[in-house]
C-alpha atoms as a PDB file:
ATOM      1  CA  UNK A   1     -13.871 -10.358  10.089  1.00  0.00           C
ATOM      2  CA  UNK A   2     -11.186  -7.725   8.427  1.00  0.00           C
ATOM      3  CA  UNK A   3      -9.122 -10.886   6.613  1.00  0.00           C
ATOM      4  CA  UNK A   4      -6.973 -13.129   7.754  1.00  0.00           C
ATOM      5  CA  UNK A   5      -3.625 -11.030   8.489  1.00  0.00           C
ATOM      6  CA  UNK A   6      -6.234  -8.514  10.467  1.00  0.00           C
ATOM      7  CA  UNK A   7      -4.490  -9.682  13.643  1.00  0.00           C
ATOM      8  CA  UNK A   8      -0.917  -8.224  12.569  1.00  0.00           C
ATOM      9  CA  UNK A   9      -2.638  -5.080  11.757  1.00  0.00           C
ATOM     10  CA  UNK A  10      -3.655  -5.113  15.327  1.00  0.00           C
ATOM     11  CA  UNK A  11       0.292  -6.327  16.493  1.00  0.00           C
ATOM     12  CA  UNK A  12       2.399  -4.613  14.329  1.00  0.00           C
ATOM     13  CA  UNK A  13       1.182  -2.643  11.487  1.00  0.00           C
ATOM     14  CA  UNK A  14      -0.978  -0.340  13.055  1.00  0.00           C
ATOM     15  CA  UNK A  15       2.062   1.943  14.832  1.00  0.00           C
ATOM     16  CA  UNK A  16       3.206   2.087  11.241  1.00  0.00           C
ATOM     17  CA  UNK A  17       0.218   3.165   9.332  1.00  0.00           C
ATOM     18  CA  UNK A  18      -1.294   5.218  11.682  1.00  0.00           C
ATOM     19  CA  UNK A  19       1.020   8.265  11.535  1.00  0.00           C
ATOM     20  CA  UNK A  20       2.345   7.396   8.000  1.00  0.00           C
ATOM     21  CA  UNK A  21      -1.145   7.651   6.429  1.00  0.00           C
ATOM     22  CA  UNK A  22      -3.028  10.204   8.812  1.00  0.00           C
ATOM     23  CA  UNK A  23      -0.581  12.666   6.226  1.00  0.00           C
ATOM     24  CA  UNK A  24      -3.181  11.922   3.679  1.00  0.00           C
ATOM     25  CA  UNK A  25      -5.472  15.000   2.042  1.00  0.00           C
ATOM     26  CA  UNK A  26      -7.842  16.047   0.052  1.00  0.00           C
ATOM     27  CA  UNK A  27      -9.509  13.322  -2.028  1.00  0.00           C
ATOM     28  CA  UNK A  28      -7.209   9.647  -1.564  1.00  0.00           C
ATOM     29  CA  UNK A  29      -6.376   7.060  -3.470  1.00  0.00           C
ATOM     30  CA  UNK A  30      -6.275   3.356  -1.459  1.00  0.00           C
ATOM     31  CA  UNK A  31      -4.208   0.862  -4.315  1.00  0.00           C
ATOM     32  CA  UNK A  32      -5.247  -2.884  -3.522  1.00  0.00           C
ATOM     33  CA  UNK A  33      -7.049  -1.983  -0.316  1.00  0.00           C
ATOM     34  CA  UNK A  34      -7.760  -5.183   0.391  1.00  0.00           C
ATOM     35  CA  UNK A  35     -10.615  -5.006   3.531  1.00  0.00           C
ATOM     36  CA  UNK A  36      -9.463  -1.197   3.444  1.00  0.00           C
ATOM     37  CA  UNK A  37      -8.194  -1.301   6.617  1.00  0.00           C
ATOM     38  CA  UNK A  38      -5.700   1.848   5.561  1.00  0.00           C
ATOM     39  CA  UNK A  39      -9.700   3.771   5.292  1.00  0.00           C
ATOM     40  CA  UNK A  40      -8.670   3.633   9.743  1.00  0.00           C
ATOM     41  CA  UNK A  41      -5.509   6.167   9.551  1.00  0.00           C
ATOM     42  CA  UNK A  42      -6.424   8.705   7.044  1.00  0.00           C
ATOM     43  CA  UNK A  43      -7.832  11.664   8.110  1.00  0.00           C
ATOM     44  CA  UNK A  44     -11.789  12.070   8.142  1.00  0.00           C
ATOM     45  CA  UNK A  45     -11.684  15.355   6.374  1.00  0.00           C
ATOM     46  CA  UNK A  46     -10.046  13.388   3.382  1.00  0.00           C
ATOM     47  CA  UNK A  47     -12.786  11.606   0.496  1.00  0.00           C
ATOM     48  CA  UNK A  48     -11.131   7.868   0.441  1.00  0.00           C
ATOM     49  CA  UNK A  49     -11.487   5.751  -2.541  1.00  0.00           C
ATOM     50  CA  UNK A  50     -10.041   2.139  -2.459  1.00  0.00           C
ATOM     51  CA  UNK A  51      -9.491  -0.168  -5.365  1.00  0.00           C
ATOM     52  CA  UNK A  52      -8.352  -4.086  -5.179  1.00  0.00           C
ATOM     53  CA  UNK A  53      -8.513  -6.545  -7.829  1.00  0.00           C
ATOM     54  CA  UNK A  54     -10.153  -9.204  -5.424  1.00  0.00           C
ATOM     55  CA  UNK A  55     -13.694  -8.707  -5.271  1.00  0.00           C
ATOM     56  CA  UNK A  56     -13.912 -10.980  -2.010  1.00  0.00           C
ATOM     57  CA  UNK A  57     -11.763  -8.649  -0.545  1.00  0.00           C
ATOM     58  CA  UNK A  58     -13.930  -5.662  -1.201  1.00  0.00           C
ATOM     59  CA  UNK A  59     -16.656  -6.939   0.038  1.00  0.00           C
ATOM     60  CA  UNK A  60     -15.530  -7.334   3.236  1.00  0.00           C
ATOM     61  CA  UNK A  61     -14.653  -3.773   3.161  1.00  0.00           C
ATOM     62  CA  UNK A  62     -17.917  -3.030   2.157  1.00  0.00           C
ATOM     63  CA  UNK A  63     -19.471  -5.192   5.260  1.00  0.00           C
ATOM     64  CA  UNK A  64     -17.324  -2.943   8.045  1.00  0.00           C
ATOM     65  CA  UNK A  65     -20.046  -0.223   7.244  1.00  0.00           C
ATOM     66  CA  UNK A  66     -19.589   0.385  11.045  1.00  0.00           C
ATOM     67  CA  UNK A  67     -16.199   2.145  10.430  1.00  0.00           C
ATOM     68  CA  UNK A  68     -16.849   3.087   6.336  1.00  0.00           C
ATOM     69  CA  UNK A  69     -18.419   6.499   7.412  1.00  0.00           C
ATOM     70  CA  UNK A  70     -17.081   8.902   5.129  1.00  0.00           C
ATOM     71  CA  UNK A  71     -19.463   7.934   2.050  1.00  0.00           C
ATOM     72  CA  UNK A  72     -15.833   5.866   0.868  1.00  0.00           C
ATOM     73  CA  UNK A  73     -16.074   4.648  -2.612  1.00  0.00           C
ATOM     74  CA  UNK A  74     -14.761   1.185  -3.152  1.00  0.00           C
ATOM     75  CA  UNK A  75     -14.110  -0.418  -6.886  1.00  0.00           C
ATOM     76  CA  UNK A  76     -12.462  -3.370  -8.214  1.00  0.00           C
ATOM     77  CA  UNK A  77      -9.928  -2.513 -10.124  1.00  0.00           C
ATOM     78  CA  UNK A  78      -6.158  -3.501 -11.279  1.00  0.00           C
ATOM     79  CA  UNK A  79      -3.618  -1.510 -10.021  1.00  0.00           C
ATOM     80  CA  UNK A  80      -1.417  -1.873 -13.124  1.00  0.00           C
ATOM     81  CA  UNK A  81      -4.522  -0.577 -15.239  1.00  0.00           C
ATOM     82  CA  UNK A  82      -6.144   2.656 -12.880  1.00  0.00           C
ATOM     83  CA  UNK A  83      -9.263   3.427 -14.615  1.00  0.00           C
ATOM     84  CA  UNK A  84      -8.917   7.308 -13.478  1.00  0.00           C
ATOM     85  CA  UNK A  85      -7.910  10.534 -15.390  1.00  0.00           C
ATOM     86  CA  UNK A  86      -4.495  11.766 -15.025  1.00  0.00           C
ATOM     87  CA  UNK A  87      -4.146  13.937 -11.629  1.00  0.00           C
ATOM     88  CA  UNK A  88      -7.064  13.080 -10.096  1.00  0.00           C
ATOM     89  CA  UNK A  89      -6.230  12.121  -6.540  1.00  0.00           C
ATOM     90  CA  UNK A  90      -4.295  14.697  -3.727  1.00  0.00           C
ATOM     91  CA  UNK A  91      -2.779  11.680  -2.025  1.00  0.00           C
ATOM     92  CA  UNK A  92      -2.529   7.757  -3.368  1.00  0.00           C
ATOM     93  CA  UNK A  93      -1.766   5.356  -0.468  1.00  0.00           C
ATOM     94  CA  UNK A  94      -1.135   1.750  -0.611  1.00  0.00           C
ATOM     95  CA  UNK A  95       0.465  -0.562   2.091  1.00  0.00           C
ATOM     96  CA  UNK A  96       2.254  -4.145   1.889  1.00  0.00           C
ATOM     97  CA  UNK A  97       0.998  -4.308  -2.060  1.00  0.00           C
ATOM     98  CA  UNK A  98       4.177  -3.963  -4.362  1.00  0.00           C
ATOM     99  CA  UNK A  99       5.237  -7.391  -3.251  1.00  0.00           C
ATOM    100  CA  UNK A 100       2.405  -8.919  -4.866  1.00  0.00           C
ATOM    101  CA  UNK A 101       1.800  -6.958  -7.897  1.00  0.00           C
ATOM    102  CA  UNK A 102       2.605  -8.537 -11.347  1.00  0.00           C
ATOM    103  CA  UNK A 103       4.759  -5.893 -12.265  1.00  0.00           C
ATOM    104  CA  UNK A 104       5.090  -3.522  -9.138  1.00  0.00           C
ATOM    105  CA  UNK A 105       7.044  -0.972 -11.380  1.00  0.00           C
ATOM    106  CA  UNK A 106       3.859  -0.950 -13.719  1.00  0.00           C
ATOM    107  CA  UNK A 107       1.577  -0.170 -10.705  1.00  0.00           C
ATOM    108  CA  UNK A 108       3.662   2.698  -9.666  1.00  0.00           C
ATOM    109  CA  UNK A 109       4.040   4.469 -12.383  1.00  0.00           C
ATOM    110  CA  UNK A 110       0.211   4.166 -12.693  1.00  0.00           C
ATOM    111  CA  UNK A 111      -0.077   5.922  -8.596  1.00  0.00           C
ATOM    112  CA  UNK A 112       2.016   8.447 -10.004  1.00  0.00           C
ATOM    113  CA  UNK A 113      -0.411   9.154 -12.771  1.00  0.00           C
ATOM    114  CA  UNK A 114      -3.887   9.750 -10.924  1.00  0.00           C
ATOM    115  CA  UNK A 115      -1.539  11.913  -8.535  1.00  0.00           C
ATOM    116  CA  UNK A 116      -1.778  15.407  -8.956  1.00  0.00           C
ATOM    117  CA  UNK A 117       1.607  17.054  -9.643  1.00  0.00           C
ATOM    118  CA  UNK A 118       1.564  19.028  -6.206  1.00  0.00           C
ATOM    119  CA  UNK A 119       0.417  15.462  -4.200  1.00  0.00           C
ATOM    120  CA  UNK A 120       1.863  12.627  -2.456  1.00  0.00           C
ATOM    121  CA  UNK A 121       2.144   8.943  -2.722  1.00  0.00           C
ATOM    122  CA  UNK A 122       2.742   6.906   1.003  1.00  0.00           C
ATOM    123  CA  UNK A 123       3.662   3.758   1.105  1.00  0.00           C
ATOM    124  CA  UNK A 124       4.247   1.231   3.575  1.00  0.00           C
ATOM    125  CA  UNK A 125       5.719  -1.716   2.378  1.00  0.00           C
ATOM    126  CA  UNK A 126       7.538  -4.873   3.909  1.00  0.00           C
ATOM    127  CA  UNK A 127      11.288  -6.412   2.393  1.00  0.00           C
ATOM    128  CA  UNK A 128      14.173  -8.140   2.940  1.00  0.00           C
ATOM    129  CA  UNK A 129      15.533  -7.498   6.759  1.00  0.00           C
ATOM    130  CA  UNK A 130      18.395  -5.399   7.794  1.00  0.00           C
ATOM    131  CA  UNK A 131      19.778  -8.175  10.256  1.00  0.00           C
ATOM    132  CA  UNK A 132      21.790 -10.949   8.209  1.00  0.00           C
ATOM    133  CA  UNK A 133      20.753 -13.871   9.598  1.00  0.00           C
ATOM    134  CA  UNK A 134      16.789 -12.865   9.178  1.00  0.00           C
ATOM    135  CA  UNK A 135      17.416 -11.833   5.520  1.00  0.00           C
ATOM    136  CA  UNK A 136      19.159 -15.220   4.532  1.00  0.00           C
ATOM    137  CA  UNK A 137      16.099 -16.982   5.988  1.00  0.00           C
ATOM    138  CA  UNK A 138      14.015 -14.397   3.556  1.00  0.00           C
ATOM    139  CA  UNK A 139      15.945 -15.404   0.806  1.00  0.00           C
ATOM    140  CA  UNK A 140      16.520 -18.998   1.228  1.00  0.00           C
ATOM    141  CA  UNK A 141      12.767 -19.153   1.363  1.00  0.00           C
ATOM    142  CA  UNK A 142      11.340 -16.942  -1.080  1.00  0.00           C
ATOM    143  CA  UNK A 143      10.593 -19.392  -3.773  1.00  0.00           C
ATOM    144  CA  UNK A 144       8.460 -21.075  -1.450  1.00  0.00           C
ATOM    145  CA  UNK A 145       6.922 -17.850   0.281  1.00  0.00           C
ATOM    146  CA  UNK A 146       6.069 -16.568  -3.418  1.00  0.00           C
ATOM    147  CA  UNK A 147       4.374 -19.767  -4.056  1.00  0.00           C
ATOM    148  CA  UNK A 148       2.348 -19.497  -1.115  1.00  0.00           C
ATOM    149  CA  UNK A 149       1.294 -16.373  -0.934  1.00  0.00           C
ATOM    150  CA  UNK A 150       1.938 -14.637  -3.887  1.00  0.00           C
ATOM    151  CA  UNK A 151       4.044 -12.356  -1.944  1.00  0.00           C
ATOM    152  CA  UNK A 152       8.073 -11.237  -2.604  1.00  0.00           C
ATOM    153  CA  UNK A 153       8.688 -10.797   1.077  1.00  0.00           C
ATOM    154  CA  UNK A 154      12.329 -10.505   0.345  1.00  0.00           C
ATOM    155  CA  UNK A 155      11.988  -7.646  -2.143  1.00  0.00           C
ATOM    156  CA  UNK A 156      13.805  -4.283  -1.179  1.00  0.00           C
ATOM    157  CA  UNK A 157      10.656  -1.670  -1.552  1.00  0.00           C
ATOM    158  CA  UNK A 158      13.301   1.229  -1.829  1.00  0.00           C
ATOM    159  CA  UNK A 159      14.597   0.453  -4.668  1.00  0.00           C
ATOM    160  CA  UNK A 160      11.609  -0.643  -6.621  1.00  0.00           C
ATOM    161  CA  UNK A 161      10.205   2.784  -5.855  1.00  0.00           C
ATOM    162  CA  UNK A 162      13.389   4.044  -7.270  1.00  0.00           C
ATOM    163  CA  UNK A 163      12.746   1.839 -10.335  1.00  0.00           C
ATOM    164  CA  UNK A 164       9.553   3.659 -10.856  1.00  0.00           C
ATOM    165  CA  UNK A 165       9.502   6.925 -12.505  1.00  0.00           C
ATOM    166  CA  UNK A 166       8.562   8.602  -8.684  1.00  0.00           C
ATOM    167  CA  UNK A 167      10.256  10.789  -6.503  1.00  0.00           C
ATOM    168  CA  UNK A 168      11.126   9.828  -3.249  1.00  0.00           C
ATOM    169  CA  UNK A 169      10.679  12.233  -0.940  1.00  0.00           C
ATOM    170  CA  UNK A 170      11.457  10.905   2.021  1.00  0.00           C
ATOM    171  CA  UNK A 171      11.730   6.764   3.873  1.00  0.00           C
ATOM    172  CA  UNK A 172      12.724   5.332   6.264  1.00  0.00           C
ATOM    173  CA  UNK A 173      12.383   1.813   8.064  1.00  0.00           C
ATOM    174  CA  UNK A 174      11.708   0.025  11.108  1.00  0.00           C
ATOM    175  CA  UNK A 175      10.735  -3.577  12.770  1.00  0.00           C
ATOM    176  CA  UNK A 176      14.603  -4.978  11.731  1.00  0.00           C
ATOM    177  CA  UNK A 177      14.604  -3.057   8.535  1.00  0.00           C
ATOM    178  CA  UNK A 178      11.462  -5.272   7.491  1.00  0.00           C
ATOM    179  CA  UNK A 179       8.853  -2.294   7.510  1.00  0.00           C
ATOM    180  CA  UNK A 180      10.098   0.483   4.501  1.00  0.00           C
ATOM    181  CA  UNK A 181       7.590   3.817   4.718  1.00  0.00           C
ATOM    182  CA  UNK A 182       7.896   5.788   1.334  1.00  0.00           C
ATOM    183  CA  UNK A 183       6.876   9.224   0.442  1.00  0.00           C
ATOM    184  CA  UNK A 184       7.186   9.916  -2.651  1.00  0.00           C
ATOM    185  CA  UNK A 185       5.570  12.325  -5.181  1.00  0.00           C
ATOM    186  CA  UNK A 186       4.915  12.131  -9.173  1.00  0.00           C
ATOM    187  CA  UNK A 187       7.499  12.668 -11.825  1.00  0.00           C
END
């Protein structure tokens, strides 16, 4: 079993990561990989390492050894705290996360840190809708989504990104404005 939201990986999110991630080079950064399902879309010449804070999760990564074929390195670790030198990752990846970090600005400015200079950051977050009457549903329950799930599913992932002291490069969104994909690059 992947985790519990591995069926809208299968539904929805795959179309999404797939061709937004298979960009990914060199040696790759996964930030809260959860069951590193992202591991799928980058390309096999790339060295993947994931990190998550939830060691649960990890180990369920760690059990889909049928697909973990690369020699991928998986740690626990906080995204707000990377416990990696400066510039030491080509590409840093991370999907559906900033809505859940603490501080998502905080864990940003940490992806742009292990990038190297020349890299690239892709994200793939989910926000607030582009169609008005799905948005005011977001926002009349996001108090109770948060509380839930730990998740700001009403957040705009633009303009956090734009909070953070990256670059973007590049976005652009999809699935009622509810799916944001980011390239960005470090300061």
């Amino acid at each position: 079993m992947l985790g519990r939201m591995e069926w809208l990986n299968r539904l929805v999110t795959r179309r999404y990561r797939q061709p937004h991630f298979q960009q990914a080079r060199g040696r790759v950064l996964d930030v809260a990989c959860g069951t590193a399902t992202n591991a799928r879309y980058v390309p096999d010449a790339t060295e993947y390492v994931g990190i998550d804070v939830s060691v649960d999760m990890l180990e369920q990564a760690a059990a889909n050894v049928d697909w973990l074929t690369r020699g991928e390195t998986l740690r626990e670790m906080d995204a707000q705290n990377l416990d990696f030198e400066d510039d030491s990752f080509d590409t840093v990846i991370s999907s559906l996360s900033t809505c859940t970090f603490p501080d998502p600005v905080a864990a940003l400015s940490e992806m742009g840190r292990v990038c190297a200079p020349d890299g690239q950051i892709l994200l793939l977050e989910h926000g607030r809708s582009s169609v008005g009457s799905i948005a005011r549903f977001q926002d009349w329950r996001a108090d109770a989504h948060f509380e839930k799930h730990s998740c700001r599913w009403n957040q705009e992932p633009l303009d956090v990104v734009v909070e953070s002291p990256l670059t973007v490069v590049e976005s652009s969104s999809a699935l009622l404005g509810i799916i944001t994909a980011i390239e960005a690059r470090p300061e």
